[in-house]
Protein backbone atom coordinates (compact mmCIF):
# COMPACT_ATOMS: atom_id res chain seq x y z
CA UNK A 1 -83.26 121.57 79.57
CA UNK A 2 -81.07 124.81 80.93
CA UNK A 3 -78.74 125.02 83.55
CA UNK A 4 -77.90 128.00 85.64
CA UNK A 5 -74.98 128.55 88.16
CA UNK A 6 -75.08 130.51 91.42
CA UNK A 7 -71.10 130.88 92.89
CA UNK A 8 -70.09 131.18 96.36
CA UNK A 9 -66.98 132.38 97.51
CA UNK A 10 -66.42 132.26 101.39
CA UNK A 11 -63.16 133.98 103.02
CA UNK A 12 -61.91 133.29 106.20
CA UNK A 13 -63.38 131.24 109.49
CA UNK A 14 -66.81 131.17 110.43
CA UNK A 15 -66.96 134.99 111.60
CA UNK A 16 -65.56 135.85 108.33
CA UNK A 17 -67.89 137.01 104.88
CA UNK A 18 -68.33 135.91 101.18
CA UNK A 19 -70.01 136.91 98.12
CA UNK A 20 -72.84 135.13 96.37
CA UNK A 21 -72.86 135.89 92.66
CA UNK A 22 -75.12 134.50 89.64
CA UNK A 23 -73.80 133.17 86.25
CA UNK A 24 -75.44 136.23 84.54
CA UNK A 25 -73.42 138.19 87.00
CA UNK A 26 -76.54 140.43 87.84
CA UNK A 27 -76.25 139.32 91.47
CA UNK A 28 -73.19 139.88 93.25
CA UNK A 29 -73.87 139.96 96.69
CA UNK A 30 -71.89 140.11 99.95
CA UNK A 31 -72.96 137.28 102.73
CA UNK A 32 -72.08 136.35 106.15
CA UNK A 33 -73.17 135.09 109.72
CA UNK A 34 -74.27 138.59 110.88
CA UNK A 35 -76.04 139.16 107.75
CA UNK A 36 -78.06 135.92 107.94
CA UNK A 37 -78.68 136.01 111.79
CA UNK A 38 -77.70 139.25 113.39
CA UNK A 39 -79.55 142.00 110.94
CA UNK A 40 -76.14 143.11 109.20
CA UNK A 41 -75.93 144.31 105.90
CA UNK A 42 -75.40 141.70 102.91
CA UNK A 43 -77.53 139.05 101.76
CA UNK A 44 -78.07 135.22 102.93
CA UNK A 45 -79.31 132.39 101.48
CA UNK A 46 -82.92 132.25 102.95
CA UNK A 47 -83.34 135.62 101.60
CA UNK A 48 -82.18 134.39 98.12
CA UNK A 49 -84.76 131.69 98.01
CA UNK A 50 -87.25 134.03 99.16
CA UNK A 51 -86.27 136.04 96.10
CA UNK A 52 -86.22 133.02 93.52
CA UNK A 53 -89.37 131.66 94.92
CA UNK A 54 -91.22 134.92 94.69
CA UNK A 55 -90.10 135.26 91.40
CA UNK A 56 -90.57 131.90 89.74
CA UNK A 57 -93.80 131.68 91.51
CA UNK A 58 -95.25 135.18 89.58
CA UNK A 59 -93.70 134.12 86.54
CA UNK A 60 -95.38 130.21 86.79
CA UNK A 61 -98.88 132.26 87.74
CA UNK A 62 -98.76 135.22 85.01
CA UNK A 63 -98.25 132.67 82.42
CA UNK A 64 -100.97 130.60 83.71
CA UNK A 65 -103.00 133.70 83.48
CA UNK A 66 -101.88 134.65 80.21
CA UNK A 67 -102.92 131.26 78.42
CA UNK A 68 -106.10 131.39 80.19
CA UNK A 69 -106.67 135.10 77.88
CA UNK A 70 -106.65 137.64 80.96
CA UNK A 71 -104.40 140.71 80.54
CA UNK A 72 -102.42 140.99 83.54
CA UNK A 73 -101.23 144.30 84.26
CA UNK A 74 -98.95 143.77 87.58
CA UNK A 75 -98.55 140.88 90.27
CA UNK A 76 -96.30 141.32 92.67
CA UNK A 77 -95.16 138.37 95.43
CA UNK A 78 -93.51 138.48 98.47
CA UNK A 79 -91.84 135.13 99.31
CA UNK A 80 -91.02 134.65 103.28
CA UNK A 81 -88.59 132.03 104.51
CA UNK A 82 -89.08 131.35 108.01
CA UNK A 83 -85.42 129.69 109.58
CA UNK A 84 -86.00 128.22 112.89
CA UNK A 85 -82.68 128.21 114.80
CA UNK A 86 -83.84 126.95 118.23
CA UNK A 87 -82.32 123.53 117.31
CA UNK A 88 -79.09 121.79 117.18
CA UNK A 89 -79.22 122.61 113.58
CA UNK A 90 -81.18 125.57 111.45
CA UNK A 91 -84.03 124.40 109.53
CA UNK A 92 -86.17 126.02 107.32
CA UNK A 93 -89.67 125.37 108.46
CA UNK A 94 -91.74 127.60 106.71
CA UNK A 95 -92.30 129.44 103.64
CA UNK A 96 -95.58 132.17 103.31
CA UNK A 97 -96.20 133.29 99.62
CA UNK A 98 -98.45 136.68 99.25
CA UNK A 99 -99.30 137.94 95.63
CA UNK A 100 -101.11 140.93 94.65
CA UNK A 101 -102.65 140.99 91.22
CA UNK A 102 -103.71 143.65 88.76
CA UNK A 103 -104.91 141.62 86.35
CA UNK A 104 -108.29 142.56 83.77
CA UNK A 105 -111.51 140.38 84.14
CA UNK A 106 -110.82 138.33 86.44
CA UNK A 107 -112.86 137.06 89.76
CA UNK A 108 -111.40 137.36 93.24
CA UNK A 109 -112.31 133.47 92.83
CA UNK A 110 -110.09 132.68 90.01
CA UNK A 111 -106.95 134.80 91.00
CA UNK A 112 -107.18 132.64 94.47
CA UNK A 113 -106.83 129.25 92.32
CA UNK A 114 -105.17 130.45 89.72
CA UNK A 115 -102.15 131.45 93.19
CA UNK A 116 -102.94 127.98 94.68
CA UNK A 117 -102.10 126.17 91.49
CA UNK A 118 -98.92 128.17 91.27
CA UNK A 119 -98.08 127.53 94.38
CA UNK A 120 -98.12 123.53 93.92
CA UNK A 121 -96.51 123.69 90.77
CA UNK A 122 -94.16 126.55 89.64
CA UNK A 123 -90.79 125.13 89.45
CA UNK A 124 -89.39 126.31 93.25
CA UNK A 125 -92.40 125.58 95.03
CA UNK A 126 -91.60 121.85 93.33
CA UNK A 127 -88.32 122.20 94.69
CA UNK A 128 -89.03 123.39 97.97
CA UNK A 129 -91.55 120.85 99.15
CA UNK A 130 -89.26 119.29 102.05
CA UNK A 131 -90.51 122.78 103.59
CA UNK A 132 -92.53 121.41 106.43
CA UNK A 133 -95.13 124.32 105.70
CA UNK A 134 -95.96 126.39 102.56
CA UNK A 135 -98.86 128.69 102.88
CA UNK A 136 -100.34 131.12 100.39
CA UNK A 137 -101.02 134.24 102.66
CA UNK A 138 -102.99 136.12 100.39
CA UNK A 139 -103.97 136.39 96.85
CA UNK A 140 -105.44 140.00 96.05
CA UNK A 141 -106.66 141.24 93.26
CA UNK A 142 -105.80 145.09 93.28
């Protein structure tokens, strides 16, 4: 088993800003309300998801991939988490994966189960299934 830290560090009332930092220290990241909600610079957490998603999702798939004997070249993944904050509370409600795939002989076919699978079962998709929705997009094959 490993463990890994993320830190917050908030300063100030509700209009005031933190930073979000990992235990590697290569994130260290400003956050606050206007950066989450009103298009400020700085991060927030949906975005961070979004990130960790995308990336544990195209590691989970390109090892997949790579037992299976293809060479993959590139895939790239974009991760969007959707916050709905029409309620009393925010929620996420939806997550949309899209990969793209360079990734020698292999069928359109394949590359969209071989994406489904990872989608199910990479470690934050696990994680994240009190999402209400989680859609695969798209799963190209460059």
């Amino acid at each position: 088993m490993t463990n890994q830290r993320g830190t917050a560090v908030w300063n100030g009332d509700i209009k005031g800003s933190g930073e979000i930092s990992t235990q590697s220290g290569t994130v260290q990241a400003p956050y606050s309300v206007g950066a989450r909600f009103e298009g400020e610079k700085g991060t927030n957490p949906e975005e961070l998801i979004g990130a960790a998603h995308a990336g544990c999702f195209t590691m989970f798939l390109t090892g997949n991939l790579t037992k299976a004997g293809h060479a993959v070249k590139q895939i790239r993944t974009e991760s969007k988490v959707t916050l709905d904050t029409s309620g009393e509370v925010p929620k996420v409600v939806k997550i949309t994966l899209s990969t793209e795939g360079e990734v020698e002989g292999l069928s359109q076919e394949e590359f969209q189960k071989q994406a489904e699978y990872a989608k199910q079962n990479c470690p934050m998709s696990q994680l994240l299934k009190a999402v209400p929705e989680m859609e695969l997009a798209s799963a190209k094959l460059k």
